[in-house]
Protein backbone atom coordinates (compact mmCIF):
# COMPACT_ATOMS: atom_id res chain seq x y z
CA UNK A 1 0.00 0.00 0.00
CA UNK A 2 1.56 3.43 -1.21
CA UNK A 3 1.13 6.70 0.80
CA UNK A 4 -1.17 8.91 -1.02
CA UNK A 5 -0.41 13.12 -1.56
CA UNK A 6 3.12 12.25 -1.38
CA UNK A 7 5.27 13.80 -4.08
CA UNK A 8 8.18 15.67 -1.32
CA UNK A 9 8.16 12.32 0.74
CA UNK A 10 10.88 10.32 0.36
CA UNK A 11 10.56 7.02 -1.79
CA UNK A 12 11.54 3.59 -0.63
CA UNK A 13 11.06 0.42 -2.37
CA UNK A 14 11.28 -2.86 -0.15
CA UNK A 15 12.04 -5.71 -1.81
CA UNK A 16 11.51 -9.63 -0.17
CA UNK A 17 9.51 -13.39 -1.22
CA UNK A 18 8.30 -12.96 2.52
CA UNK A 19 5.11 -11.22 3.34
CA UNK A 20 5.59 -10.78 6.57
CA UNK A 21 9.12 -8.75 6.35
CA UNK A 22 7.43 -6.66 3.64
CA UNK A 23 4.30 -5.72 6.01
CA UNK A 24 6.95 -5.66 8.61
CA UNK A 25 9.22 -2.83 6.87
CA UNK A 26 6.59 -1.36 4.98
CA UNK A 27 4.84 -0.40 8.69
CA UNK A 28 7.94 0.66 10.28
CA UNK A 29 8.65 3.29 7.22
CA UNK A 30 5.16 4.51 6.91
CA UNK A 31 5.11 5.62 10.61
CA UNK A 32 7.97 7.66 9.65
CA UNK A 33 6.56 9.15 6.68
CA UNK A 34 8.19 7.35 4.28
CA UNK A 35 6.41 6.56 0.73
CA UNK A 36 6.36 2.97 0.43
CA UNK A 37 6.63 0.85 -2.68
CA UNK A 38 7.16 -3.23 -2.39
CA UNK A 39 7.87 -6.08 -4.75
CA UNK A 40 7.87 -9.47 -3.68
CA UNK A 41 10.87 -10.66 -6.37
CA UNK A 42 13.92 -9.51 -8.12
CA UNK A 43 12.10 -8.90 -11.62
CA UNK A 44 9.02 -7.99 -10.11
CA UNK A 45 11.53 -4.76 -8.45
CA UNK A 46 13.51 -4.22 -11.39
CA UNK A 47 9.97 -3.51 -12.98
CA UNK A 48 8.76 -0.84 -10.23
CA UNK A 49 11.88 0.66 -10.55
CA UNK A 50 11.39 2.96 -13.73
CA UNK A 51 7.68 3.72 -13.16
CA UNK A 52 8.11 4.37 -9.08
CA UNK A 53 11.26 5.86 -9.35
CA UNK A 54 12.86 5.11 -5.97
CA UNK A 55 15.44 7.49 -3.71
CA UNK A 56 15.94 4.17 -2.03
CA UNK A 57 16.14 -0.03 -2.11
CA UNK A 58 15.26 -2.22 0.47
CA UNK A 59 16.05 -5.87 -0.54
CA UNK A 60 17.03 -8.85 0.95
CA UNK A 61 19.72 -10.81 -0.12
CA UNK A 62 18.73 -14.73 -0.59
CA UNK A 63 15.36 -14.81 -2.67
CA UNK A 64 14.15 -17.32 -5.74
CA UNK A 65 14.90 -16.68 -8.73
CA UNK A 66 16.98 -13.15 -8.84
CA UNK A 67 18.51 -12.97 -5.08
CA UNK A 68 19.61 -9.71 -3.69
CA UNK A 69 23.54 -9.45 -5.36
CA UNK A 70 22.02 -9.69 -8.58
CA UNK A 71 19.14 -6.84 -8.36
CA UNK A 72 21.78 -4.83 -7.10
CA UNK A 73 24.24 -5.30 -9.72
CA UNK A 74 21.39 -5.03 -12.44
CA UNK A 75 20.19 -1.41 -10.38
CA UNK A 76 23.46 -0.12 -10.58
CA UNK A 77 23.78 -0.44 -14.30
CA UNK A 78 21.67 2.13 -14.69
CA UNK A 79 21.94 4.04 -11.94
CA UNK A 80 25.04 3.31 -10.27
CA UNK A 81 24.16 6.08 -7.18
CA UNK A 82 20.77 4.42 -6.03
CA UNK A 83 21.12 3.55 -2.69
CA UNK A 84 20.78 0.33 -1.61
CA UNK A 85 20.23 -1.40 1.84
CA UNK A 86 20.60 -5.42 2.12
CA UNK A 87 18.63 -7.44 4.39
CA UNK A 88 19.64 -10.95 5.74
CA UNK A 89 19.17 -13.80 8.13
CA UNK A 90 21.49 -16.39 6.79
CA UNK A 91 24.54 -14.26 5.56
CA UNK A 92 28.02 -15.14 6.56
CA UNK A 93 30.83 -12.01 6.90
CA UNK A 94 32.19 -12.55 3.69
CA UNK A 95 28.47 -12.08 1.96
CA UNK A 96 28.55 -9.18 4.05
CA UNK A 97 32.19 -7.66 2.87
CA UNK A 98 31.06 -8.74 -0.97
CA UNK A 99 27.67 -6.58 -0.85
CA UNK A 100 29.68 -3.63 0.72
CA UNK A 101 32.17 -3.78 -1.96
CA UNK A 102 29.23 -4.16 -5.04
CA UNK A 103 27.53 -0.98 -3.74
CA UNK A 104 25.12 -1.64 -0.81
CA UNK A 105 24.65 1.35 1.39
CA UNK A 106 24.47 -0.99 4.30
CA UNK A 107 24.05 -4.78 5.39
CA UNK A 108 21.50 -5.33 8.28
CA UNK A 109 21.11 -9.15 9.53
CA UNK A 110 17.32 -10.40 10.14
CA UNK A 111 16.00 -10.56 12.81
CA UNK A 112 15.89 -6.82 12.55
CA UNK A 113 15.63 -4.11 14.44
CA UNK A 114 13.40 -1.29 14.44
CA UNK A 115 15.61 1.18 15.80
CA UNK A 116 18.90 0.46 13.81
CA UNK A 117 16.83 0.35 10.21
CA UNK A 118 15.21 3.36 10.80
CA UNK A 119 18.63 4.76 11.87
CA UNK A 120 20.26 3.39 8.90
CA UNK A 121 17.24 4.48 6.75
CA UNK A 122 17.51 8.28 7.67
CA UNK A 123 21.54 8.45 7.65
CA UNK A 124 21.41 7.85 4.24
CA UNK A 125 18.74 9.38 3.17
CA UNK A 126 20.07 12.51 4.60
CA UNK A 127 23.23 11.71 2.97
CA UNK A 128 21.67 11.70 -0.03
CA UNK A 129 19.69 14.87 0.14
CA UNK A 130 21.42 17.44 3.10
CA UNK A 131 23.33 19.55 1.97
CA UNK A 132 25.77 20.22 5.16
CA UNK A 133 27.04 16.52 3.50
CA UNK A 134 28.29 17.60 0.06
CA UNK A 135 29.71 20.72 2.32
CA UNK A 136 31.65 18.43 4.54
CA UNK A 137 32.52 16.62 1.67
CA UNK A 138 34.32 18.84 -0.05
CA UNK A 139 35.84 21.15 2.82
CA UNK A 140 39.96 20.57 1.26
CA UNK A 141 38.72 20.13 -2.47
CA UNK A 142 38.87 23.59 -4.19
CA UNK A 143 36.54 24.67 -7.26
CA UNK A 144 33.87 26.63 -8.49
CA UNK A 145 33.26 25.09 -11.69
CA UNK A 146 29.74 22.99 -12.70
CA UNK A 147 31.92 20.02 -13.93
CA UNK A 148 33.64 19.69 -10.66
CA UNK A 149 30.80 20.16 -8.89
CA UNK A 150 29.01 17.71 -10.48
CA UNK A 151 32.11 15.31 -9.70
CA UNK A 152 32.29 16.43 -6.49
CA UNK A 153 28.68 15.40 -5.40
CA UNK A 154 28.77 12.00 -7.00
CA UNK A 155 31.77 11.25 -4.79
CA UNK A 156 30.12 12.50 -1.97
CA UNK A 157 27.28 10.26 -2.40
CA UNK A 158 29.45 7.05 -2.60
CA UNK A 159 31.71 7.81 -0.19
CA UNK A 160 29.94 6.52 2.51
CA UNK A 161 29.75 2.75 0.99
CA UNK A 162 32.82 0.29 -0.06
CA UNK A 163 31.64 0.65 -3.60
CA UNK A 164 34.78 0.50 -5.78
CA UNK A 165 35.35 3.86 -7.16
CA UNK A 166 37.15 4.04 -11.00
CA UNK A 167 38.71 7.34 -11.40
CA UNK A 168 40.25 8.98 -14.56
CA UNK A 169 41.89 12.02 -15.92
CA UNK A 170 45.12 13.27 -17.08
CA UNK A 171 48.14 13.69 -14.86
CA UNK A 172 48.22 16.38 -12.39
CA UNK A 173 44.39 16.97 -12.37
CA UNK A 174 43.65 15.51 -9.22
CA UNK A 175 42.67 12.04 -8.83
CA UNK A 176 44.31 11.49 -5.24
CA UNK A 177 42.25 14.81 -3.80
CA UNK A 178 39.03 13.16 -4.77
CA UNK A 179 40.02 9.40 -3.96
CA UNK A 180 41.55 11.13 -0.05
CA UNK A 181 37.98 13.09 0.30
CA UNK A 182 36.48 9.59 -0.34
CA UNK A 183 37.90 7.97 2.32
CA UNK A 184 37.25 10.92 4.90
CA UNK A 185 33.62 11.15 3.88
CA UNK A 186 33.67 7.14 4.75
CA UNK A 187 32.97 5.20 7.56
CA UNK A 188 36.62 3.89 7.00
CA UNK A 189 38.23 7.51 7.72
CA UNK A 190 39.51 6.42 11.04
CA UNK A 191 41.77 3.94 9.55
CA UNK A 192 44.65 3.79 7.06
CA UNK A 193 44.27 5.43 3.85
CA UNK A 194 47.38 4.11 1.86
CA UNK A 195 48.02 5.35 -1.70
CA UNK A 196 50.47 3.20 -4.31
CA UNK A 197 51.54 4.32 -7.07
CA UNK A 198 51.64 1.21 -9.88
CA UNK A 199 53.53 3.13 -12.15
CA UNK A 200 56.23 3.90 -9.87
CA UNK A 201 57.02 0.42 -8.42
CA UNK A 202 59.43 -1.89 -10.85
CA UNK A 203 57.46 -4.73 -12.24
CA UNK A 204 59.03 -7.55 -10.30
CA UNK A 205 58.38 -5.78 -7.25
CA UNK A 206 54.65 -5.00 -7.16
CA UNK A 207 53.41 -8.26 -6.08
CA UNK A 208 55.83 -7.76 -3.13
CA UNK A 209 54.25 -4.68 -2.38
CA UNK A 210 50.37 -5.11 -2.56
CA UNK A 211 50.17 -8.46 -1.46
CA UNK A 212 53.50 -9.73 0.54
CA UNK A 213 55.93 -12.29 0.71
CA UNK A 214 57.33 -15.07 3.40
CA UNK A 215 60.60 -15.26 4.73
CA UNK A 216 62.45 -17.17 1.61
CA UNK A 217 59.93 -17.04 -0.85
CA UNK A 218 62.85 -15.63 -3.31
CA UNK A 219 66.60 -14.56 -3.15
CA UNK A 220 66.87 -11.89 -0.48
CA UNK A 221 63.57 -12.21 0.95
CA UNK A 222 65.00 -12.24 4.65
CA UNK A 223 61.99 -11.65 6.10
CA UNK A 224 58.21 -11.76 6.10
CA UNK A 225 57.09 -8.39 4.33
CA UNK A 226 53.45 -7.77 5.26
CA UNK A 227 51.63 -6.27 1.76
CA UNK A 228 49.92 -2.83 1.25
CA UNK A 229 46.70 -4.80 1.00
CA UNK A 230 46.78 -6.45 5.03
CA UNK A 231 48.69 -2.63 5.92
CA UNK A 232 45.07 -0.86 4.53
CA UNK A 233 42.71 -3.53 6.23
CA UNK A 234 40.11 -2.04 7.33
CA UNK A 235 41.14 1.23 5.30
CA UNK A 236 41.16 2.30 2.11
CA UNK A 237 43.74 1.54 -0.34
CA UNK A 238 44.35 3.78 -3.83
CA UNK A 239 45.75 2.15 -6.76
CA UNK A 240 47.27 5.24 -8.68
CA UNK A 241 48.24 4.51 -12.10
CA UNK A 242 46.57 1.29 -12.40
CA UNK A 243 46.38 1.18 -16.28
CA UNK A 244 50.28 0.26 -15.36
CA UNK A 245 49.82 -3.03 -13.47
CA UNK A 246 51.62 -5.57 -15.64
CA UNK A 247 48.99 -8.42 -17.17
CA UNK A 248 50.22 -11.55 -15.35
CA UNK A 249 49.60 -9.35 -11.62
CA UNK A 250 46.03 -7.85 -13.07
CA UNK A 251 44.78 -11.63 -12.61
CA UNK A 252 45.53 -11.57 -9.20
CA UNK A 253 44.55 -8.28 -8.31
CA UNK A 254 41.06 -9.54 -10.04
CA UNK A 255 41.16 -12.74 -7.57
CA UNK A 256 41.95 -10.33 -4.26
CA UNK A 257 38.83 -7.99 -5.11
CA UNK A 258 36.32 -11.57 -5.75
CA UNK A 259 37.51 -13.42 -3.13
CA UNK A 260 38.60 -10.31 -0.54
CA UNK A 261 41.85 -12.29 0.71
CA UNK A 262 45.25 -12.18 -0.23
CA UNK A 263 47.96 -14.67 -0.46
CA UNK A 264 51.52 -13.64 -0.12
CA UNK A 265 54.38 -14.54 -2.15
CA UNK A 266 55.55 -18.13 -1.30
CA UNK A 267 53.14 -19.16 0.88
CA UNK A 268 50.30 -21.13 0.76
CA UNK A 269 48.04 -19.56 3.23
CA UNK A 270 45.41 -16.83 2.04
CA UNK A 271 44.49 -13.87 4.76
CA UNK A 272 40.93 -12.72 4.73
CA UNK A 273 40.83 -8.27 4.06
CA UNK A 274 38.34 -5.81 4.12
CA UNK A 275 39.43 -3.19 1.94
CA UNK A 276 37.82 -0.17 0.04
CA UNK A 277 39.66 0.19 -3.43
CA UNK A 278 39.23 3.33 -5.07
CA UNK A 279 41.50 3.12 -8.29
CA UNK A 280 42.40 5.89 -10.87
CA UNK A 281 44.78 5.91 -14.38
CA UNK A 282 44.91 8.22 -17.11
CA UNK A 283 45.04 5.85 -19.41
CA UNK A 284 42.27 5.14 -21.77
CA UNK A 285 41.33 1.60 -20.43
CA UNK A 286 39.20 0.75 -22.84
CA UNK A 287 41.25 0.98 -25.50
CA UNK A 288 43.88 -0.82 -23.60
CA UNK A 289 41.24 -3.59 -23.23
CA UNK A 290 41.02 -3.37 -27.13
CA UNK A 291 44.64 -4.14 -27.58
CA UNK A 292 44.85 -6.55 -25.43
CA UNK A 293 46.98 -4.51 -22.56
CA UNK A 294 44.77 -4.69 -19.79
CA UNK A 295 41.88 -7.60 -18.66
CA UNK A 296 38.30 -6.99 -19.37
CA UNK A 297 37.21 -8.45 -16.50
CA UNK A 298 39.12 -6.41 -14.25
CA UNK A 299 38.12 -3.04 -15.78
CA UNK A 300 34.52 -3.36 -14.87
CA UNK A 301 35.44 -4.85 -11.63
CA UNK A 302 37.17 -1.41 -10.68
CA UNK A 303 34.83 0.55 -12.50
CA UNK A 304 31.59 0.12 -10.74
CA UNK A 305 31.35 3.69 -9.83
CA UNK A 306 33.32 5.79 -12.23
CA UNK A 307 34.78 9.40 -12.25
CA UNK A 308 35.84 11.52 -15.06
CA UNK A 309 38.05 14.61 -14.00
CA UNK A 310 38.02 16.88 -16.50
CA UNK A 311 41.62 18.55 -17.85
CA UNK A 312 42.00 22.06 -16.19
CA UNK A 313 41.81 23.75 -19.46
CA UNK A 314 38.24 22.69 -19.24
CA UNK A 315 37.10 24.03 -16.38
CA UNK A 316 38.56 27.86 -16.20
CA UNK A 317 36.31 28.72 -13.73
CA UNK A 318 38.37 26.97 -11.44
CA UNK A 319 41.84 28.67 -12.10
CA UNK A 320 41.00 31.57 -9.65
CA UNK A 321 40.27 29.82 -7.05
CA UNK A 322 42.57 27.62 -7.14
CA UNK A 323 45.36 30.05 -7.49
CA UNK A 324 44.22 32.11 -4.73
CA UNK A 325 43.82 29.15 -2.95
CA UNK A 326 47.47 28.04 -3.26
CA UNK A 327 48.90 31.64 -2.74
CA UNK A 328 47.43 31.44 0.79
CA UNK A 329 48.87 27.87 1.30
CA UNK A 330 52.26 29.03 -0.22
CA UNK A 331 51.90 32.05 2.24
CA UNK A 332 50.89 29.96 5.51
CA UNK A 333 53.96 27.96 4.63
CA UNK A 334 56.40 30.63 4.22
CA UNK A 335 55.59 32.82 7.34
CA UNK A 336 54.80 35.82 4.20
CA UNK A 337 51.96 37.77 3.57
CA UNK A 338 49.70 36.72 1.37
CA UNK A 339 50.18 37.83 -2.26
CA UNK A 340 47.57 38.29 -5.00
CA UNK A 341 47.39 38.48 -8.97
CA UNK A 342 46.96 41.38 -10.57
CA UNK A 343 43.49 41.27 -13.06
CA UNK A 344 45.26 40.98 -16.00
CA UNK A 345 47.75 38.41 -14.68
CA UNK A 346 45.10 36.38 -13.40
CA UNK A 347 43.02 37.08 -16.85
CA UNK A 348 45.85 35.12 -18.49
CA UNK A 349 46.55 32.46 -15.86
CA UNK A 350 42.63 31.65 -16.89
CA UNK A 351 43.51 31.64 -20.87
CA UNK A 352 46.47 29.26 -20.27
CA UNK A 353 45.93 25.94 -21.83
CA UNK A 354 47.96 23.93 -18.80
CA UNK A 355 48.64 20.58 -20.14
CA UNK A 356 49.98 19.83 -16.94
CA UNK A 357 46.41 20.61 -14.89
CA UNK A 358 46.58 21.94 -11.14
CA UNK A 359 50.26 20.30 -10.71
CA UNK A 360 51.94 23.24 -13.41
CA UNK A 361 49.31 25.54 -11.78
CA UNK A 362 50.83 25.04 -8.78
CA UNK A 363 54.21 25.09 -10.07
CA UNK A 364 53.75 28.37 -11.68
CA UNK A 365 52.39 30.29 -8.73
CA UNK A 366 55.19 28.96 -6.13
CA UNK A 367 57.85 30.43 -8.53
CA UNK A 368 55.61 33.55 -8.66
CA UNK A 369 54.82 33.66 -5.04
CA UNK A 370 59.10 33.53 -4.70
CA UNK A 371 60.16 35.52 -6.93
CA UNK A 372 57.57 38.47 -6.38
CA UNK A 373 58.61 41.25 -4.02
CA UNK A 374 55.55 42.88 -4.32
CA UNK A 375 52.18 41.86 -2.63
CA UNK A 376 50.78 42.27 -6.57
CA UNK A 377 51.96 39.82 -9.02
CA UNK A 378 52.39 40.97 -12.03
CA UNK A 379 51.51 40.00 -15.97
CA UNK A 380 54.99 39.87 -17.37
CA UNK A 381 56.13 37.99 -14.31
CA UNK A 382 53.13 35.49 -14.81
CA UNK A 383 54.74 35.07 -18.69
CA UNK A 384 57.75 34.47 -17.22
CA UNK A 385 56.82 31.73 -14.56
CA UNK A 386 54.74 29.87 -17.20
CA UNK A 387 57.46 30.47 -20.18
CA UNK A 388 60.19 28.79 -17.34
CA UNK A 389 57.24 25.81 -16.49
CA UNK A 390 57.84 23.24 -19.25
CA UNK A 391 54.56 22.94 -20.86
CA UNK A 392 55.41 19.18 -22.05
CA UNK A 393 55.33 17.66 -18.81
CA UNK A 394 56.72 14.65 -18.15
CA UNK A 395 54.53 11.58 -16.95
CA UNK A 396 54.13 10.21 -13.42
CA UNK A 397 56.06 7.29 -14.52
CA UNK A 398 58.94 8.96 -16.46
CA UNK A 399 59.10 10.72 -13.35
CA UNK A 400 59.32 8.24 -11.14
CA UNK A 401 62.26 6.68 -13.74
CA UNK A 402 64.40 9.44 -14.11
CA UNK A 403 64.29 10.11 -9.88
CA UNK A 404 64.75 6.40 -9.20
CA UNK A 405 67.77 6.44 -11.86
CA UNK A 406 69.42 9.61 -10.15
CA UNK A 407 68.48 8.26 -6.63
CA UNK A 408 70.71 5.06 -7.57
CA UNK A 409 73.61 6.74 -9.18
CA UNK A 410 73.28 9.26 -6.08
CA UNK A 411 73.66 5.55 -3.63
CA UNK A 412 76.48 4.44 -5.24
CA UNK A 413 78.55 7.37 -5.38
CA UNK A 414 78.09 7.91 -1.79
CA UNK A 415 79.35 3.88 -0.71
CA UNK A 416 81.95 4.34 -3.55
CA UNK A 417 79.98 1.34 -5.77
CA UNK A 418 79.77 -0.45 -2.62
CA UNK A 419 76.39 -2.41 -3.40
CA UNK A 420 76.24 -4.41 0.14
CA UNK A 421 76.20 -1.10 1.84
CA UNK A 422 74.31 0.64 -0.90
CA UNK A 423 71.26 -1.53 -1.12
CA UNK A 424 71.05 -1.42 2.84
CA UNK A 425 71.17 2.91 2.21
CA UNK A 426 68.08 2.48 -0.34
CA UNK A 427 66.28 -0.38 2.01
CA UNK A 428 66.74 -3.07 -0.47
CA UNK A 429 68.14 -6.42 0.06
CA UNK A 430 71.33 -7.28 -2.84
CA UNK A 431 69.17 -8.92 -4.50
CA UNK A 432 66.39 -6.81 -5.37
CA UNK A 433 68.77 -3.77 -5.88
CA UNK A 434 70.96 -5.51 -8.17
CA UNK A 435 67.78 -5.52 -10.40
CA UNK A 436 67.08 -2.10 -10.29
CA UNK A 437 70.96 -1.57 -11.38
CA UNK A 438 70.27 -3.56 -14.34
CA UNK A 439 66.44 -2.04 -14.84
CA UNK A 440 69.00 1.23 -15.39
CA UNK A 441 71.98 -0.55 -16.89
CA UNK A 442 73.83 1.16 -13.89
CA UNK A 443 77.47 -0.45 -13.11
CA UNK A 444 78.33 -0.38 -9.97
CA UNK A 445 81.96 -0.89 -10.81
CA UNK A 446 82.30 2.70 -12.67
CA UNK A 447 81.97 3.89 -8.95
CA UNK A 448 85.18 2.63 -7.77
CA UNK A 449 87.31 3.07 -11.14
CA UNK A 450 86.73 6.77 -12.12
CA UNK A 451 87.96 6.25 -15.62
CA UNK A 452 85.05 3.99 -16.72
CA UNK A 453 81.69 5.20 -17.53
CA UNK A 454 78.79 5.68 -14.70
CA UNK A 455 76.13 3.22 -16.78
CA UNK A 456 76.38 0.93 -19.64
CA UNK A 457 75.44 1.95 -23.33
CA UNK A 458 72.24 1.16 -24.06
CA UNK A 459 71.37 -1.69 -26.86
């Protein structure tokens, strides 16, 4: 039965093959003034769905037919924000951890009670629909354009779920701003939020990295190295640069998010996690699907909610703000007085094209905000700053190459080509920094002779 005169209330449709939950529920959410819609099936919901129009899902999770994981996953296709609440008497954790991770808002075990659903109910309806949320939300995330803000509020209405967040855009744009504001808008924000970038690990380490190793598993391995995955449980972890991951490790990234445990390298034993993984690449990933360079199964895995930051050139509304925004930052650092652009300086920071997003932005206005002695910043100084910013920026991972390359030749010369005492310098056993000398076709031996060269030739 369906509240009549009730186009401001707020609509829920429950969802179970048991009569008495759904007269159960649909009592309990009409005494709080809740418009009620229910379906007794999967289908039968998937149905109401486009005619009632919902603001929020009730289901339980084991019914004939279509159970709860599947109406969810077949909701979320086309409207990968709805809300969703599970319902469950015979559910183990790991059903629990699995819904969480697919999209549910929460998981609530039958019997039920009154008190918590209603609770639950109303904290995320209000998440939804109060405002002082999206506010809270995006308190260190800087912008006044409609594109961001449109980003901004679809983050803030997943953030409080373990849905797996996808996010894209070019380097420098801000992918690890949104993915941090994720995990403090989430109920995870008390625990570890651990970003890795996939890009900037060597190949033959990564496994290492996420998932661990025993004591032997391979030369140097002198100890048991605990993964990023068991570091973040219970946190959030951020795959930067994911597009990256070699094929042979994407498989077993794709068995850690089905199964939600990890097994080290070398052992035998798997360790149960609960993990929110919000991922992000600039690479197009479907057309590295195309070619063959990254798994289609894996893709939509990540991507169950996705996000699209658009390139700072854009979005110009957001250039002021963020510029005044990082003079005061620049400012707060330096013990100075705030400085500000002059109107025609900041007319041109707006026009600038920035291939290199907020990172040259904020490049540009540090050697602006150092070089000025004035508290206004002038145009020609502006043209200066962003004529002395390369405008072809390098990538993340060329980056990451060309500092790891320096920070090796940097080693050596300090132990004299030493590599015992090197490695143990960089934290690396022989072993594993013997690879990175070859990764760089550094020679270690051009350290203690002088006269030979400080790498090999290339081939």
């Amino acid at each position: 039965m369906t509240n009549k005169n009730t186009e401001s209330l707020i609509k829920v449709l429950i969802v179970d093959d048991d009569e008495d939950v759904l007269n159960l529920l649909e009592s309990w959410l009409t005494k709080e003034k809740y418009d009620v819609k229910r379906a007794n099936s999967g289908q039968q919901a998937i149905n109401e769905v486009n005619i009632y129009v919902p603001d929020l899902v009730v289901t339980d999770l084991f019914m004939d037919e279509m159970d709860g994981m599947e109406l969810m996953t077949q909701l979320h296709n086309d409207n990968p924000l709805l809300p969703v609440i599970m319902l469950s008497g015979q559910a183990q954790i790991p059903d629990a951890i699995k819904a969480m991770h697919l999209g549910t808002s929460a998981f609530l075990t039958k019997p039920i009670d009154q008190q918590e659903f209603i609770d639950t109910v109303k904290r995320i309806v209000r998440a939804c629909h109060d405002n002082s949320v999206l506010k809270e939300f995006s308190k260190n995330i800087v912008y006044k354009s409609k594109q961001m803000a449109d980003i901004v509020k679809m983050a803030s209405l997943v953030a409080d779920n373990d849905v797996s967040v996808f996010i894209t855009g070019a380097t420098g744009s801000g992918k690890e701003v949104i993915a941090k504001a994720i995990h403090d808008a989430s109920s995870r924000r008390d625990q570890r939020f651990i970003a890795v970038n996939c890009g900037a690990i060597p190949d033959q380490l990564l496994e290492s990295e996420l998932f661990g190793h025993e004591k032997g598993a391979f030369t140097g391995a002198n100890v048991k190295h605990e993964g990023l995955f068991q570091a973040a449980n219970a946190g959030t972890i951020f795959l930067d640069e994911v597009g990256d991951m070699p094929l042979a490790l994407q498989v077993k990234l794709l068995r850690v998010l089905q199964d939600f445990e990890v097994r080290p390298v070398g052992s035998t034993k798997t360790y149960p996690i609960d993990v929110r993984l919000i991922s992000a690449t600039h690479k197009n990933l479907e057309e590295a699907v195309e070619k063959g360079e990254f798994r289609e199964d894996l893709y939509y895995r990540l991507k169950v909610v996705p996000l699209n930051i658009p390139n700072l050139i854009d979005r110009p509304d957001d250039v002021p703000a963020l510029a005044d925004h990082f003079l005061a930052e620049f400012a707060r650092n330096n013990k100075q007085e705030q400085k500000r652009f002059s109107p025609d300086a900041m007319k041109y920071l707006v026009s600038m094209p920035w291939p290199g997003n907020v990172r040259q932005l904020i490049n540009v206005i540090d050697l602006c905000a150092t070089i000025c002695r004035n508290k206004s910043i002038p145009l020609n100084l502006v043209k200066k700053a962003v004529h002395d910013e390369p405008m072809n920026m390098q990538t993340l991972k060329e980056a990451k190459r060309e500092f790891e390359k320096n920070y090796l030749l940097s080693v050596l010369r300090i132990t004299h080509g030493h590599v015992a005492n090197a490695a143990k310098v960089a934290g690396r056993n022989r072993t594993e920094f013997y690879k990175l000398l070859n990764q760089y076709n550094i020679e270690p031996a051009a350290f203690r002779d002088k006269k030979k060269p400080l790498a090999k030739e290339s081939t």
